[in-house]
C-alpha atoms as a PDB file:
ATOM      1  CA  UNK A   1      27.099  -4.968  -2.004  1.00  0.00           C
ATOM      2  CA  UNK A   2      27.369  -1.293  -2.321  1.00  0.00           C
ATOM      3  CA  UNK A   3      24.457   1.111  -1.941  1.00  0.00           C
ATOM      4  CA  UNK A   4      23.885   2.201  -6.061  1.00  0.00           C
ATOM      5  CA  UNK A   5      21.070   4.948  -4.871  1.00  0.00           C
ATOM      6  CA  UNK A   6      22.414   8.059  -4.772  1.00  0.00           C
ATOM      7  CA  UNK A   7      19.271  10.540  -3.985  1.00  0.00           C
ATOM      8  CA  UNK A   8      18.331  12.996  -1.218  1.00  0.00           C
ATOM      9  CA  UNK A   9      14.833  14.382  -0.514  1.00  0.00           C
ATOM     10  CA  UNK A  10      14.544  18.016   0.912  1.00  0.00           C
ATOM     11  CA  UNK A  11      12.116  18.874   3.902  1.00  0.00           C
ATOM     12  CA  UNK A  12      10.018  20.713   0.994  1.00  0.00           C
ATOM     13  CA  UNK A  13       9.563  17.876  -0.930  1.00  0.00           C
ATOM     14  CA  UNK A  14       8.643  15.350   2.525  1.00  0.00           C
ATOM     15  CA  UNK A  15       5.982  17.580   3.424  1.00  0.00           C
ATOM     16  CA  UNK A  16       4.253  17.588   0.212  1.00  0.00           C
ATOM     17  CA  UNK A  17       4.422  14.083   0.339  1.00  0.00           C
ATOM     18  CA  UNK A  18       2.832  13.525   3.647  1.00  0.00           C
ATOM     19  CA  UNK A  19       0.336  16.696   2.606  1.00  0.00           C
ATOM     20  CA  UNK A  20      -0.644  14.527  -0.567  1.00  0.00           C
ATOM     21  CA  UNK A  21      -1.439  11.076   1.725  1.00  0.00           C
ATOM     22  CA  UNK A  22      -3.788  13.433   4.213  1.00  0.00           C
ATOM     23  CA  UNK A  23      -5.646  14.206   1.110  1.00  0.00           C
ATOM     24  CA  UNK A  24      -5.862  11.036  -0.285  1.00  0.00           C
ATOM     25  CA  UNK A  25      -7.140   9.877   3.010  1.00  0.00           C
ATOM     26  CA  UNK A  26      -9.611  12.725   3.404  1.00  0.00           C
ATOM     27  CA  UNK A  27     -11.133  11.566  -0.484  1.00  0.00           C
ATOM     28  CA  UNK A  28     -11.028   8.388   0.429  1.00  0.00           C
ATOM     29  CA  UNK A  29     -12.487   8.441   3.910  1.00  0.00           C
ATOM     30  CA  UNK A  30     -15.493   6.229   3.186  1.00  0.00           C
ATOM     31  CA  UNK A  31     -12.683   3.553   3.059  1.00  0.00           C
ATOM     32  CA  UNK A  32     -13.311   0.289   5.235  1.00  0.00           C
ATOM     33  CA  UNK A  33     -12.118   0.786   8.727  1.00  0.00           C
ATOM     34  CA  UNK A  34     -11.515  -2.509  10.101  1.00  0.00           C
ATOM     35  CA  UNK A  35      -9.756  -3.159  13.820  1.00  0.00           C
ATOM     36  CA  UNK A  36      -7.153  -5.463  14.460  1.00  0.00           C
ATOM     37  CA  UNK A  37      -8.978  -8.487  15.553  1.00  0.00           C
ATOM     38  CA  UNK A  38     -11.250  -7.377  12.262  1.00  0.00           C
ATOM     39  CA  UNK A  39      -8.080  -7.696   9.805  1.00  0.00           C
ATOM     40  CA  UNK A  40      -6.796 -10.589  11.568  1.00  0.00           C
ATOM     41  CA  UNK A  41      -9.864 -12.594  10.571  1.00  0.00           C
ATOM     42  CA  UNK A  42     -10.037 -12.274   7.184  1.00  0.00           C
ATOM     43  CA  UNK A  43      -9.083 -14.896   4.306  1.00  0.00           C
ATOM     44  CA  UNK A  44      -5.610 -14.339   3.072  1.00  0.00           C
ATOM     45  CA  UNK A  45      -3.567 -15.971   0.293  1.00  0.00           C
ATOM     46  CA  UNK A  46      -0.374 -17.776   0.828  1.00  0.00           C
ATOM     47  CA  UNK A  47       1.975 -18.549  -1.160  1.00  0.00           C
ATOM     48  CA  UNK A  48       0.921 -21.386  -2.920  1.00  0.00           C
ATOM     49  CA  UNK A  49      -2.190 -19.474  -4.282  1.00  0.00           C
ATOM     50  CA  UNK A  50      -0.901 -16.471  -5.292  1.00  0.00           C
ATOM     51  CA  UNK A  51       0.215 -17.100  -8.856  1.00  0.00           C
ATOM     52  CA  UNK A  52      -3.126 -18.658  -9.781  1.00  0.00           C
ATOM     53  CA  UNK A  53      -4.708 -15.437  -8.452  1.00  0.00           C
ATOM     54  CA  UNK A  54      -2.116 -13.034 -10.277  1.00  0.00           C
ATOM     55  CA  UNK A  55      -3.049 -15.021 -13.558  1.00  0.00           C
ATOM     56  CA  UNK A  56      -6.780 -14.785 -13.433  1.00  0.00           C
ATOM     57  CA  UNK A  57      -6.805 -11.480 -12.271  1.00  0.00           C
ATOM     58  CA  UNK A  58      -4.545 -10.111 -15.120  1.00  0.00           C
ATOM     59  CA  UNK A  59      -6.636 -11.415 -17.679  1.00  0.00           C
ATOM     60  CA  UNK A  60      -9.249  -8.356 -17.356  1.00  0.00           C
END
């Protein structure tokens, strides 16, 4: 299969974009930090949960 994306990004335009995610972290700083052992703890959904969860949650 061929590659059908033919784009290129300039140096200009990868510097805004990294300049636009440090703002959105600075305006979003009082985000949860959580460490790795933190993260690793929490409840996830698998697989065989996660259509029941995108249903209900695209009823709002």
């Amino acid at each position: 299969m061929s590659n059908l994306i033919s784009a290129s990004i300039t140096t200009d335009e990868v510097n805004k974009v990294l300049s636009d995610i440090a703002e959105i972290k600075k305006i979003f700083s009082f985000g949860i930090k959580m460490t790795p052992k933190e993260r690793k703890n929490i409840p996830k959904i698998d697989d065989s949960r996660l259509s029941f969860v995108e249903k209900k949650s695209s009823v709002w």
